[in-house]
C-alpha atoms as a PDB file:
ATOM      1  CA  UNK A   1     -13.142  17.806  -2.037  1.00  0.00           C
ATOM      2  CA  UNK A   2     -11.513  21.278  -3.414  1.00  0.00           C
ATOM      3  CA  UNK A   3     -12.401  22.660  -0.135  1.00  0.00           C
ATOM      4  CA  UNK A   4      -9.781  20.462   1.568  1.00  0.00           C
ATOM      5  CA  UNK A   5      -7.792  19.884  -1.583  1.00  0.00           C
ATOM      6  CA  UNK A   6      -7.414  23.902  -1.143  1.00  0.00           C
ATOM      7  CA  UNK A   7      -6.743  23.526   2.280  1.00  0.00           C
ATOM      8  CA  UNK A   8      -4.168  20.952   2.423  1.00  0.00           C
ATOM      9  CA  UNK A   9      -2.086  23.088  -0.048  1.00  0.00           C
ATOM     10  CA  UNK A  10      -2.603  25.664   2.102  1.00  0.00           C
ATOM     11  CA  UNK A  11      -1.275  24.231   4.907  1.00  0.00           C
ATOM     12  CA  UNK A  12       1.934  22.667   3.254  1.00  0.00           C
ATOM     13  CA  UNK A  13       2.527  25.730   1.003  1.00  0.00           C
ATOM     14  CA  UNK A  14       3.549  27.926   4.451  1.00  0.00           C
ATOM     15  CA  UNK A  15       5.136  25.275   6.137  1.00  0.00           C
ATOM     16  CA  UNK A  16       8.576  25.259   5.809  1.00  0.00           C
ATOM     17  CA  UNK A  17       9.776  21.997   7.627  1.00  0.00           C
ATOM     18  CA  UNK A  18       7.939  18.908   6.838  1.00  0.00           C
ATOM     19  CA  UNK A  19       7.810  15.147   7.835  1.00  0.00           C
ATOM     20  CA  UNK A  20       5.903  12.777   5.498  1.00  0.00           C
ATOM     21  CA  UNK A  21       5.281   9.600   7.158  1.00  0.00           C
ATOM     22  CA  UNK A  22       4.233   6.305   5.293  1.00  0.00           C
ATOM     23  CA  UNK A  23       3.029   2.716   6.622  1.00  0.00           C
ATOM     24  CA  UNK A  24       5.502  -0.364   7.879  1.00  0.00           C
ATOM     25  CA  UNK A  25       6.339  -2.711   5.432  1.00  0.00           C
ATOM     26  CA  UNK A  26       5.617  -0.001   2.366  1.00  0.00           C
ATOM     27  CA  UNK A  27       3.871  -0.996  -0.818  1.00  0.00           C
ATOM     28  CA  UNK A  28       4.175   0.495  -4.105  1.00  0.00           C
ATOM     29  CA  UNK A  29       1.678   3.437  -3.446  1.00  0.00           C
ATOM     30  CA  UNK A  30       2.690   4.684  -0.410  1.00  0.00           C
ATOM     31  CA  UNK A  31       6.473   4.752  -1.988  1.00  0.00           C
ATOM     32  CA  UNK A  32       5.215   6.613  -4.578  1.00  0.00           C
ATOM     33  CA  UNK A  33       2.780   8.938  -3.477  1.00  0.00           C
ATOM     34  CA  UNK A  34       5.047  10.113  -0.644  1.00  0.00           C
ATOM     35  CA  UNK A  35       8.333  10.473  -3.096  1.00  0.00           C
ATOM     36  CA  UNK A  36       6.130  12.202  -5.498  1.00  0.00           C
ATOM     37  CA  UNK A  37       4.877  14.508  -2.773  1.00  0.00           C
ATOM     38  CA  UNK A  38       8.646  14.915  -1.263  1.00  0.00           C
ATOM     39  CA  UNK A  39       9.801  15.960  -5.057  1.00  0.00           C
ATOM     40  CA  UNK A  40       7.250  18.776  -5.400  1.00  0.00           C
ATOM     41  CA  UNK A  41       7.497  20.419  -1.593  1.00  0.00           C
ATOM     42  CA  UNK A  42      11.250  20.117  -2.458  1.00  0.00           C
ATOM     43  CA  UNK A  43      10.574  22.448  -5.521  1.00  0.00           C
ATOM     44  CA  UNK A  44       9.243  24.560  -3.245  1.00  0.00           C
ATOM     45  CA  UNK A  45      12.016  25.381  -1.200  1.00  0.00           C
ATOM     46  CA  UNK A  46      10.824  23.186   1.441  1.00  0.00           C
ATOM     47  CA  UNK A  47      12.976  20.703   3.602  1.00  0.00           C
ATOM     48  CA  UNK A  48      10.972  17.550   3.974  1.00  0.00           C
ATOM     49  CA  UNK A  49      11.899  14.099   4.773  1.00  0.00           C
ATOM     50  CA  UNK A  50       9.964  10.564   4.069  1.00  0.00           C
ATOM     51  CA  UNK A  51       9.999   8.422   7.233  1.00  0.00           C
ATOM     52  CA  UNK A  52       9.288   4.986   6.724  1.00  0.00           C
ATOM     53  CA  UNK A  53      10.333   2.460   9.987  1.00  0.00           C
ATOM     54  CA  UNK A  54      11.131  -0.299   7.499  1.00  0.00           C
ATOM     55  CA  UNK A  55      13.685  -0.294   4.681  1.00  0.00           C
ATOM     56  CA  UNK A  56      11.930   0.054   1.257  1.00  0.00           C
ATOM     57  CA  UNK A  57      12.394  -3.227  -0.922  1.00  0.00           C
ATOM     58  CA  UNK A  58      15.201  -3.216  -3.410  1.00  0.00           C
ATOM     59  CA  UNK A  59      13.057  -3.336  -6.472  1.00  0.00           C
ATOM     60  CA  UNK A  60      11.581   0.631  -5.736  1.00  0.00           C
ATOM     61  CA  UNK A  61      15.159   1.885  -5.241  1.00  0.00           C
ATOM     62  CA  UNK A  62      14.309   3.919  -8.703  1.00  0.00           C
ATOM     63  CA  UNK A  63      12.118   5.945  -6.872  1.00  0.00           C
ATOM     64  CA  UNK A  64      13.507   6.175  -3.508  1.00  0.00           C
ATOM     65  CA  UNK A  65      16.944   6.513  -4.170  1.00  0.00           C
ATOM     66  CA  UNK A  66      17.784   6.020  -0.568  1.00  0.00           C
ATOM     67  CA  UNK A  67      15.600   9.305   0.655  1.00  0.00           C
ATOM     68  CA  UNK A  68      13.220   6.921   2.620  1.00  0.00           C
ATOM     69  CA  UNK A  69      14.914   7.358   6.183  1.00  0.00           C
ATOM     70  CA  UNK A  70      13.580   6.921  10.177  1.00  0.00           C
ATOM     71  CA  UNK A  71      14.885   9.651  11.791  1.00  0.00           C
ATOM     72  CA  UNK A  72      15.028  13.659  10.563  1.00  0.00           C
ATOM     73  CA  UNK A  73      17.693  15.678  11.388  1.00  0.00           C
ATOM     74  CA  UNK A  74      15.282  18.639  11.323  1.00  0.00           C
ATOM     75  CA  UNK A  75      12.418  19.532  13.623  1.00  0.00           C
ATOM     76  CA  UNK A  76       9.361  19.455  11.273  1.00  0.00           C
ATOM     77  CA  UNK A  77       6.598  21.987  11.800  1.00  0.00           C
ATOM     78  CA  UNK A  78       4.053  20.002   9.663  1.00  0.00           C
ATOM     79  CA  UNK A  79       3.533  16.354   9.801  1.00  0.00           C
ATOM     80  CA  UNK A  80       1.745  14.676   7.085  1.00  0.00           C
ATOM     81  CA  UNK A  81       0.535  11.279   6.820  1.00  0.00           C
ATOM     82  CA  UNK A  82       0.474   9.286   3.283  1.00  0.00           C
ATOM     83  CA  UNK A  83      -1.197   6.030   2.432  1.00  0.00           C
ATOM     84  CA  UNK A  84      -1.875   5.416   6.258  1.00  0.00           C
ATOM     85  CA  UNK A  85      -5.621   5.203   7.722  1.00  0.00           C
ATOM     86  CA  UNK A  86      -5.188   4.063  11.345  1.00  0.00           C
ATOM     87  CA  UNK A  87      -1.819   4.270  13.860  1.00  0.00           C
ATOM     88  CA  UNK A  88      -1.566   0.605  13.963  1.00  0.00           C
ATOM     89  CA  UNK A  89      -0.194   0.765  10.613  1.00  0.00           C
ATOM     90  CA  UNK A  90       3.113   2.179  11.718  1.00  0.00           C
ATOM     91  CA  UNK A  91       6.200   1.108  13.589  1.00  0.00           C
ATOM     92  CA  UNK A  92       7.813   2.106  16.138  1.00  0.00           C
ATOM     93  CA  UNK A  93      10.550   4.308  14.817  1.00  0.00           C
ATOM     94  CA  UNK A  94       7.474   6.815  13.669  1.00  0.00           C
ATOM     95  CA  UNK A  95       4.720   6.161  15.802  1.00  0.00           C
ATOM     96  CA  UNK A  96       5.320   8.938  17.624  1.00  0.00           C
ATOM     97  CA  UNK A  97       5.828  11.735  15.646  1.00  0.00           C
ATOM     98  CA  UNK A  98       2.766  10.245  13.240  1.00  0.00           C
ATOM     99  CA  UNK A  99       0.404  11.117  16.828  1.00  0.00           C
ATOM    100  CA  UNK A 100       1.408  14.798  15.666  1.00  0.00           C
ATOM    101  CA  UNK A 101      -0.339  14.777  12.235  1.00  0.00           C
ATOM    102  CA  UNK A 102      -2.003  17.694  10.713  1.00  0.00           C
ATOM    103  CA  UNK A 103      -2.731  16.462   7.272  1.00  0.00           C
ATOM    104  CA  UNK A 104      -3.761  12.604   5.942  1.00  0.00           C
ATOM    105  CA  UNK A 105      -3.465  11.839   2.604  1.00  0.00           C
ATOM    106  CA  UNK A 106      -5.532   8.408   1.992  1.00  0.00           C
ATOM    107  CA  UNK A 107      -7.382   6.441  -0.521  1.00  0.00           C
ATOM    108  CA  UNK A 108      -9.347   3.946   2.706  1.00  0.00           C
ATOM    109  CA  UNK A 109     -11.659   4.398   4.905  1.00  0.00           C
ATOM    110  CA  UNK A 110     -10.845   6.238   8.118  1.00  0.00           C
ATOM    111  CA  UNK A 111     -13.050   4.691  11.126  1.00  0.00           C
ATOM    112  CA  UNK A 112     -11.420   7.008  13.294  1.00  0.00           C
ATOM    113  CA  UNK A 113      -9.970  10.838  12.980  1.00  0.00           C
ATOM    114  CA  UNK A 114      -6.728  10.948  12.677  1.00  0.00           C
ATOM    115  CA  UNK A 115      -6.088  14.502  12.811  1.00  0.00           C
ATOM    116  CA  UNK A 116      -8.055  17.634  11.880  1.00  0.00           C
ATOM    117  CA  UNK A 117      -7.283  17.892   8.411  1.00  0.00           C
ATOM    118  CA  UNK A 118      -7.768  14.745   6.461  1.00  0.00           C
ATOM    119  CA  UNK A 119      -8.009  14.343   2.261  1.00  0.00           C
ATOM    120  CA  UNK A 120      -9.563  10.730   1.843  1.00  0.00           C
ATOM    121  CA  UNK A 121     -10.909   9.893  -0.882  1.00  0.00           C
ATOM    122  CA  UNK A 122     -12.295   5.770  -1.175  1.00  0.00           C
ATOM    123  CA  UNK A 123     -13.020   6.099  -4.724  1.00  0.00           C
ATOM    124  CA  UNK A 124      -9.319   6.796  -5.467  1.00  0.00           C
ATOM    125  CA  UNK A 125      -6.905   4.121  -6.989  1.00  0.00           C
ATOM    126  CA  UNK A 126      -4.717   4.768  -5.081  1.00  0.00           C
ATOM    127  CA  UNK A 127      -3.167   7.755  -2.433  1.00  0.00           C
ATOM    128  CA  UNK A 128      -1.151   8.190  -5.624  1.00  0.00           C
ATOM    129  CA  UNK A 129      -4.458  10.113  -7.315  1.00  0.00           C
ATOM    130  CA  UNK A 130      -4.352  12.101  -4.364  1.00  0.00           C
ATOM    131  CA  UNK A 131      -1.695  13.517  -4.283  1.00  0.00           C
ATOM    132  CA  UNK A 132      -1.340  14.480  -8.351  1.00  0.00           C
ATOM    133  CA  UNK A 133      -4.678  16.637  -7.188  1.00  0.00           C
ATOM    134  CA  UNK A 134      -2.923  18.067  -4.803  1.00  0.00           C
ATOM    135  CA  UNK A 135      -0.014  18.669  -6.772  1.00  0.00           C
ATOM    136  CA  UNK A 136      -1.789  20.454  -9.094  1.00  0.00           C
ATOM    137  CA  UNK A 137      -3.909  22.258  -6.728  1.00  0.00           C
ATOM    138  CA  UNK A 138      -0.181  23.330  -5.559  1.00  0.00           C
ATOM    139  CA  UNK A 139       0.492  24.655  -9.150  1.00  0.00           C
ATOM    140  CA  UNK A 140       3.903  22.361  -8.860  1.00  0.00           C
ATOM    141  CA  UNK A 141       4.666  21.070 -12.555  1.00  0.00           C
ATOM    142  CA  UNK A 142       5.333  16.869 -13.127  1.00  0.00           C
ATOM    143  CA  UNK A 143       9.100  16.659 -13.984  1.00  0.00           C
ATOM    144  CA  UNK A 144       9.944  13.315 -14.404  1.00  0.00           C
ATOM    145  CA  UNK A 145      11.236  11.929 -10.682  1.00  0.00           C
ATOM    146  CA  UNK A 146       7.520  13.213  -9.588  1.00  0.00           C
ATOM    147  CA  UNK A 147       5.497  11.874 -12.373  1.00  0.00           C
ATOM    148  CA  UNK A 148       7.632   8.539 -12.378  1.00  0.00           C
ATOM    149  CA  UNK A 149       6.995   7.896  -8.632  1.00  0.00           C
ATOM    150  CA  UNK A 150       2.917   8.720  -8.931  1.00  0.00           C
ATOM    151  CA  UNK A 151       3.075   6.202 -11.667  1.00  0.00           C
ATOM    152  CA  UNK A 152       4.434   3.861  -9.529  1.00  0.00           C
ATOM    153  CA  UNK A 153       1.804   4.529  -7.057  1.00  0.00           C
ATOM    154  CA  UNK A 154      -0.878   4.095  -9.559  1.00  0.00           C
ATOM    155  CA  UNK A 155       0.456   1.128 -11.288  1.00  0.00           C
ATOM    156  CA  UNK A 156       1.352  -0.623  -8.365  1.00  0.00           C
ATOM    157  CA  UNK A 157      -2.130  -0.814  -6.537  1.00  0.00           C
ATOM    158  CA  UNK A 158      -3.902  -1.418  -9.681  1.00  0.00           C
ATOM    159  CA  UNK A 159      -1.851  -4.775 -10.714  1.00  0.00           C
ATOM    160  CA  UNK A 160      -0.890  -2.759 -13.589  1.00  0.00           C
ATOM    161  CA  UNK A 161      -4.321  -1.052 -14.469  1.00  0.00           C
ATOM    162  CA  UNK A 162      -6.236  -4.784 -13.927  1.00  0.00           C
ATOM    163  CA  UNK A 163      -7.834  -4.333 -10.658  1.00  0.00           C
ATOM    164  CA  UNK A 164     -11.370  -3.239  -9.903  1.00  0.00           C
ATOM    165  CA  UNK A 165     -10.320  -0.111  -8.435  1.00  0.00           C
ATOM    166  CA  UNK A 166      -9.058   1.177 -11.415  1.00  0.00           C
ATOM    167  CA  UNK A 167     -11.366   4.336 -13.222  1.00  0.00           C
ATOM    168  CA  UNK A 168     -10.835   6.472 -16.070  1.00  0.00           C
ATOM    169  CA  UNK A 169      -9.798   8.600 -13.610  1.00  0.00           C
ATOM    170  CA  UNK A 170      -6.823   6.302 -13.121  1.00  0.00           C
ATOM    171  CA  UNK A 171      -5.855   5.938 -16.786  1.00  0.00           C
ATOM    172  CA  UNK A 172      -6.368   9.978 -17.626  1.00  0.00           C
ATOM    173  CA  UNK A 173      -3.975  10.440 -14.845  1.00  0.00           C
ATOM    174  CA  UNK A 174      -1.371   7.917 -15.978  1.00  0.00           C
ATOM    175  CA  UNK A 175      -1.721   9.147 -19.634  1.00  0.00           C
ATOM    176  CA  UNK A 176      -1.046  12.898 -18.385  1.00  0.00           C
ATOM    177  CA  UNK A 177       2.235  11.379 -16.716  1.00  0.00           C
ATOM    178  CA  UNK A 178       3.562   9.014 -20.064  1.00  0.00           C
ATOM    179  CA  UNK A 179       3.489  12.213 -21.730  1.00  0.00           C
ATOM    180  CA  UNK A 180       6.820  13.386 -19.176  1.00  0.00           C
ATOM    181  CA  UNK A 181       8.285  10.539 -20.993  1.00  0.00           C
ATOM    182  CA  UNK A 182       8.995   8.423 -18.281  1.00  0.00           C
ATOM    183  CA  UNK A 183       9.939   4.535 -19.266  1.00  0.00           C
ATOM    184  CA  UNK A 184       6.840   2.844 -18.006  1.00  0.00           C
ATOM    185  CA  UNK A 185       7.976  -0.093 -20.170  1.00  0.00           C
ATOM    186  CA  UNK A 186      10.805  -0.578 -18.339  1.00  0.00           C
ATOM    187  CA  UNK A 187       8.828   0.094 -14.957  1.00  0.00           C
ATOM    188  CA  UNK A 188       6.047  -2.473 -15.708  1.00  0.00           C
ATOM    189  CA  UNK A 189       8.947  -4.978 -16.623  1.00  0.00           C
ATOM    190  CA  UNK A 190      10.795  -4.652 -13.330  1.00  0.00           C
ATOM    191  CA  UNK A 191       7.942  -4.695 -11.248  1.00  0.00           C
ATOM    192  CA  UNK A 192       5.387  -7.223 -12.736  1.00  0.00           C
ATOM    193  CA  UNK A 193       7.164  -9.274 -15.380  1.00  0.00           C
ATOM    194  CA  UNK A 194      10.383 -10.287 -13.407  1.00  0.00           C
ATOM    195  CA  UNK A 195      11.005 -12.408 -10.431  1.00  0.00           C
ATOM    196  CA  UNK A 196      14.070 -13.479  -8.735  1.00  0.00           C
ATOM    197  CA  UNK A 197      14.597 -17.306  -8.025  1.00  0.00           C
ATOM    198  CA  UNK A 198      14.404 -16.523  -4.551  1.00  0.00           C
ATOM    199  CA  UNK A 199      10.345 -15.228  -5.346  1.00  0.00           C
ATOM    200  CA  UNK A 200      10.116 -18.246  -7.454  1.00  0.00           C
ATOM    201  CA  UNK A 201      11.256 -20.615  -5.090  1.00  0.00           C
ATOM    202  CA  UNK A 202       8.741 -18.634  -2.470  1.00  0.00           C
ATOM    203  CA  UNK A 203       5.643 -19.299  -4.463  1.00  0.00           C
ATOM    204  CA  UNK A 204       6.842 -22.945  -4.736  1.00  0.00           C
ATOM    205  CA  UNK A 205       6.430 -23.266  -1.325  1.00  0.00           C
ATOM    206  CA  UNK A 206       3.394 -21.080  -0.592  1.00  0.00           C
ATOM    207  CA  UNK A 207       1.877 -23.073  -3.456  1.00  0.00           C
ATOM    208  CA  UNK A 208       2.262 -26.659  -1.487  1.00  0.00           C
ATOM    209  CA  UNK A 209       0.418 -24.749   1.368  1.00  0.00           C
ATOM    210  CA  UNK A 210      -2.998 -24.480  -0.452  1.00  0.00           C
ATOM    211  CA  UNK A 211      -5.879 -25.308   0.461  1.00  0.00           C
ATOM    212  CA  UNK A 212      -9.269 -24.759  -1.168  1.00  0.00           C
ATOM    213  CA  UNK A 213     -12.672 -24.238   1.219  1.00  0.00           C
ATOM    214  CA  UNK A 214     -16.337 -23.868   0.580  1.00  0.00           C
ATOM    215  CA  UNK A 215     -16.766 -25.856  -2.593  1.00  0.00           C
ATOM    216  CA  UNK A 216     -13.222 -24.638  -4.038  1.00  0.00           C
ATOM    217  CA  UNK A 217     -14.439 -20.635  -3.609  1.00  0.00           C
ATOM    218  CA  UNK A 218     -11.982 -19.897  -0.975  1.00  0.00           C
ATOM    219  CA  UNK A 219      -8.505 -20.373  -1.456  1.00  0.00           C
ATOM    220  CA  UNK A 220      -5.858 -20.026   1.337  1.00  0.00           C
ATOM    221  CA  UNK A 221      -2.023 -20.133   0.954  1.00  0.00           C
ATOM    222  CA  UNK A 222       0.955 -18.639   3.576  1.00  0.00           C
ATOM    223  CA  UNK A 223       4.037 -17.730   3.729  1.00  0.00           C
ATOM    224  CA  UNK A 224       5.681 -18.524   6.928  1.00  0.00           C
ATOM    225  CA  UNK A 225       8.902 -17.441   8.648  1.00  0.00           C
ATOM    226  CA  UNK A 226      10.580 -20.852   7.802  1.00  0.00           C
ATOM    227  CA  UNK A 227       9.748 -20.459   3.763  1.00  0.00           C
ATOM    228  CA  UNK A 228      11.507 -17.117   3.793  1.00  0.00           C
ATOM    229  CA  UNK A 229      14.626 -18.371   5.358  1.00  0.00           C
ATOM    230  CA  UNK A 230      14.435 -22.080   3.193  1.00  0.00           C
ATOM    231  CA  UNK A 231      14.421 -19.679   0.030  1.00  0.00           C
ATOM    232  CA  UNK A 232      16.584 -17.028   0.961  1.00  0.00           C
ATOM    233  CA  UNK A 233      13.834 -14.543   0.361  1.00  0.00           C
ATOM    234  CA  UNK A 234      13.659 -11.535   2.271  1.00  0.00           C
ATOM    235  CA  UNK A 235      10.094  -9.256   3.058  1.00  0.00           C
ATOM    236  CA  UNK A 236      10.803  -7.393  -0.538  1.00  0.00           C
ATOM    237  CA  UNK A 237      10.641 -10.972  -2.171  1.00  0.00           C
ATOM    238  CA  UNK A 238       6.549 -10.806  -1.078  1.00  0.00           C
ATOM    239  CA  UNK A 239       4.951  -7.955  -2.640  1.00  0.00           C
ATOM    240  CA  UNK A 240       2.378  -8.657  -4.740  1.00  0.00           C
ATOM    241  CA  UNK A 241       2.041 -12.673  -3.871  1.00  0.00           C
ATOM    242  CA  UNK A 242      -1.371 -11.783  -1.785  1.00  0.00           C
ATOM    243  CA  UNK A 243      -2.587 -12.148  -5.866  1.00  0.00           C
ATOM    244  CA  UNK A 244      -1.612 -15.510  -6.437  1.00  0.00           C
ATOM    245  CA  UNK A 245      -4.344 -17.476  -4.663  1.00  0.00           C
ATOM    246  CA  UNK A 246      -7.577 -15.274  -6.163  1.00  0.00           C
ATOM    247  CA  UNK A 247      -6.140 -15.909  -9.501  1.00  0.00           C
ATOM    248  CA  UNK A 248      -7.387 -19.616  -9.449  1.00  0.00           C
ATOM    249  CA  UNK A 249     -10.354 -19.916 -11.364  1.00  0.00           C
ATOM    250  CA  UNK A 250     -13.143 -20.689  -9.724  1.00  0.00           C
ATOM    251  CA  UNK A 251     -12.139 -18.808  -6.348  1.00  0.00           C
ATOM    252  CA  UNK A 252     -13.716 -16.329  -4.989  1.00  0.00           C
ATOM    253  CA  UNK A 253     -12.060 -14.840  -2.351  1.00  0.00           C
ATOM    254  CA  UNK A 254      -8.262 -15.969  -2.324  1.00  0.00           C
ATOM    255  CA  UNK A 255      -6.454 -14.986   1.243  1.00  0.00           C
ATOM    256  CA  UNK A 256      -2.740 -15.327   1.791  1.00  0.00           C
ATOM    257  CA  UNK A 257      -1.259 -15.638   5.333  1.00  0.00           C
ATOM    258  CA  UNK A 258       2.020 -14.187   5.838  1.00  0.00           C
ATOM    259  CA  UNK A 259       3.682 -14.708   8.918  1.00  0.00           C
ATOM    260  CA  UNK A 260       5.350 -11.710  10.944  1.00  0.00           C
ATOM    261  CA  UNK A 261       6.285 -13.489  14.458  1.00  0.00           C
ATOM    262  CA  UNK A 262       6.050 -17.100  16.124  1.00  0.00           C
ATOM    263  CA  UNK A 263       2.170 -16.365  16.716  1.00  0.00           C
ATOM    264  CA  UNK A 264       1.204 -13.179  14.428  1.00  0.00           C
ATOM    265  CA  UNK A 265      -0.163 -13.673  10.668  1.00  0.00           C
ATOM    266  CA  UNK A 266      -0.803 -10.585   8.422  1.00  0.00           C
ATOM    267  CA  UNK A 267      -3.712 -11.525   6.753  1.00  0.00           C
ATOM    268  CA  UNK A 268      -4.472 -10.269   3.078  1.00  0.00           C
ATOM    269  CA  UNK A 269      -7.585 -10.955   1.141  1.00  0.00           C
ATOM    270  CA  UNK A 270      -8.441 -10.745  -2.519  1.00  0.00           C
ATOM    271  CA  UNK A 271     -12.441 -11.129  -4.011  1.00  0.00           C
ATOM    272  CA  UNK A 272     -14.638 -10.983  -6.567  1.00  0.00           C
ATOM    273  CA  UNK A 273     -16.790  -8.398  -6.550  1.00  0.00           C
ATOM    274  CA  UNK A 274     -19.739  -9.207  -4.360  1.00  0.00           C
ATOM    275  CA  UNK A 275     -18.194  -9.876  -1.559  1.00  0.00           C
ATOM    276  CA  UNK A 276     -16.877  -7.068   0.262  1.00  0.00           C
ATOM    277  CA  UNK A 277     -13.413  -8.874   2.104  1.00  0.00           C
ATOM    278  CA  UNK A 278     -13.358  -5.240   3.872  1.00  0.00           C
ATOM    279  CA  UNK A 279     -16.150  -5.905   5.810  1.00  0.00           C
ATOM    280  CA  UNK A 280     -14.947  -9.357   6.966  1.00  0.00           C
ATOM    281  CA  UNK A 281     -12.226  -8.109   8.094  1.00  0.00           C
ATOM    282  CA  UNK A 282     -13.685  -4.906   9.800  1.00  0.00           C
ATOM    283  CA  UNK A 283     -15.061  -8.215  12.318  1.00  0.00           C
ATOM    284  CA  UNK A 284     -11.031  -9.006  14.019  1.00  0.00           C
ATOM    285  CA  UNK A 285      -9.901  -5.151  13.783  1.00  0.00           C
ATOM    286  CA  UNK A 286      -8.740  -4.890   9.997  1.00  0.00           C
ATOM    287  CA  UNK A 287     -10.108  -3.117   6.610  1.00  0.00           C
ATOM    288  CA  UNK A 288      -9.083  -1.911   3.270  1.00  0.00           C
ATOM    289  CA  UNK A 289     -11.160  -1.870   0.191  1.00  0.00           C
ATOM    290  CA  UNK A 290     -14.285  -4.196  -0.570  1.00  0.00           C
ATOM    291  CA  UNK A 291     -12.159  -6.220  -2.803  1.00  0.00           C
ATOM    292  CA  UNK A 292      -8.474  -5.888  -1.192  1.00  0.00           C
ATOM    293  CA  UNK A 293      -8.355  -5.512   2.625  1.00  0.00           C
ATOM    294  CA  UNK A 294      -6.238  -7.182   5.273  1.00  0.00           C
ATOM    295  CA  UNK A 295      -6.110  -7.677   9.080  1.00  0.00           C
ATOM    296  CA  UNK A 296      -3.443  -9.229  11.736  1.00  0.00           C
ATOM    297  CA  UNK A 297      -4.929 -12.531  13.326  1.00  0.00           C
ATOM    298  CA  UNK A 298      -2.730 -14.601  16.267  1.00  0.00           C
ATOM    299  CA  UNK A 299      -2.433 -18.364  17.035  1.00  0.00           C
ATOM    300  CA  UNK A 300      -0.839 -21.094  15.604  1.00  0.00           C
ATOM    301  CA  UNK A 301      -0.716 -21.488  11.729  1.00  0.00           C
ATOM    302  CA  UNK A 302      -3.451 -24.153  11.844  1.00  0.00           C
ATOM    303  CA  UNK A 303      -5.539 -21.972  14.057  1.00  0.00           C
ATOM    304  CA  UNK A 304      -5.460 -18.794  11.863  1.00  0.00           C
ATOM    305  CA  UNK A 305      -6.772 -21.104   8.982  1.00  0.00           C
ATOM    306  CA  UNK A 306      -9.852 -22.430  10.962  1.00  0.00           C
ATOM    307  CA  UNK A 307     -10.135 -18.668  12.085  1.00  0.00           C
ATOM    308  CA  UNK A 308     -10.545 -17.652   8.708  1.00  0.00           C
ATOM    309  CA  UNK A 309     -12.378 -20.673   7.306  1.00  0.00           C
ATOM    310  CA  UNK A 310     -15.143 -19.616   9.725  1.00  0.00           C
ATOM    311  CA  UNK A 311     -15.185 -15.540   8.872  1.00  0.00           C
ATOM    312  CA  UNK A 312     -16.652 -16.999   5.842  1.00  0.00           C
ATOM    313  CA  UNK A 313     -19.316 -19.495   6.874  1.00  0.00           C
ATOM    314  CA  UNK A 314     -22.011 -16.849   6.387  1.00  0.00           C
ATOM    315  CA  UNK A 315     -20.826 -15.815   3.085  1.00  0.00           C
ATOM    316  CA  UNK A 316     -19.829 -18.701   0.950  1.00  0.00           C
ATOM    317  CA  UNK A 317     -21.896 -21.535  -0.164  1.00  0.00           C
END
């Protein structure tokens, strides 16, 4: 791991124009982790640019501060991918430029190469951890925008430290960036203690979609195209609601089904820890992690359920 930690800083320490290119429809970490990593090659001297081809949700505005954009008005000479472990993960607006890569930055597992330079590291929380190493390896010192963003990252894909992919690793890292004095109170409180009645009224209605499978262990709820517009909710209204079905006690894998087109569902799976939802969904082209993975299934609402009813014949009671 120093081998390539020293070689990715390498690499982005003589480049002088860089893109940074995160996943469609961006989460927490990859918002983070790429802002963080923006801040520091800004320090530098570097010009650098986060390309993202959808709009960042309202709620991480504090750390993107409109910077997230899907065009450069520079030609970049290094072309780094954060948070992203397969092409299919990115729209159209960066597609292209992402086939350039020279450096991933990723916390899943890769099935296939993406480029010739790749720091992935599985047993990370989050890209987030990734990049403070390589910060550090890059002698560029936390001010508060960078260590603010990498806790967002961290905190974000943990569910606020509760998650099973959360180390001491995690938690020495988030101590080291509290003490920048960054308002993590005030953080935690926007992102996982307040909801807008439009998110309330959403998991209302995802809620009266549930249905339980294999003796109550499986739980599956969705969000569909016609909920979003009933509540006036918009794509930022959904982030973290994949958690609401594998809190139910009793359930062991809990799978919400968010619609994206007449006949596409993003599928995204939660578990307990001895079932690996990764693997399942390895079987119709997706991954992730062993407890949080996702995949994109296509039919009729009814038909994804009985599609995913029967990934799981062989693994629940």
């Amino acid at each position: 791991m120093y081998h390539l930690l020293q070689q990715a800083a390498n690499m982005l320490q003589a480049a002088d124009d860089i893109a940074i290119i995160i996943h469609n429809r961006p989460d927490g970490d990859a918002i983070g982790s790429s802002h963080a990593l923006y801040h520091a090659l800004r320090q530098l001297g570097k010009r650098v640019g986060v390309l993202c081809s959808d709009e960042a949700g309202r709620q991480f505005h504090c750390i993107t501060k409109n910077q997230t954009i899907t065009a450069l008005d520079f030609e970049p000479r290094r072309v780094v991918l954060t948070d992203v472990s397969s092409f299919a993960q990115l729209g159209e607006q960066t597609a292209a430029l992402a086939k350039r890569a020279d450096l991933v930055l990723d916390h899943h597992k890769v099935s296939d190469p993406i480029c010739d330079t790749m720091l992935v590291d599985p047993t990370a929380a989050a890209a987030g951890e990734l990049i403070f190493a390589l910060l550090r390896q890059m002698e560029v010192p936390l001010d508060q925008e960078i260590a603010l963003a990498l806790y967002c990252a961290l905190a974000t894909d943990t569910g606020c430290f509760r998650f099973g992919n959360t180390t001491a690793r995690t938690h020495e890292i988030a101590a080291i960036l509290m003490r920048t004095g960054i308002d993590v109170a005030s953080f935690n409180k926007l992102f996982f203690e307040t909801k807008s009645r439009a998110r309330v009224l959403l998991e209302q209605a995802m809620l009266d979609s549930l249905s339980f499978h294999y003796r109550d262990t499986l739980a599956i709820a969705a969000v569909t195209l016609d909920m979003l517009a009933r509540c006036h909710a918009g794509e930022d209204e959904t982030g973290q609601i994949s958690n609401l079905t594998s809190e139910i006690e009793g359930v062991k894998v809990g799978v919400t089904i968010k619609q994206q087109s007449a006949s596409a569902f993003k599928i995204s799976m939660r578990s307990v820890r001895e079932i690996d939802v990764a693997e399942i969904c390895r079987q119709v082209g997706g991954g992730g992690h062993a407890q949080a993975a996702g995949c994109l299934l296509h039919g009729t609402l009814d038909e994804v359920v009985a599609q995913i009813v029967g990934l799981f014949a062989a693994v629940l009671p």
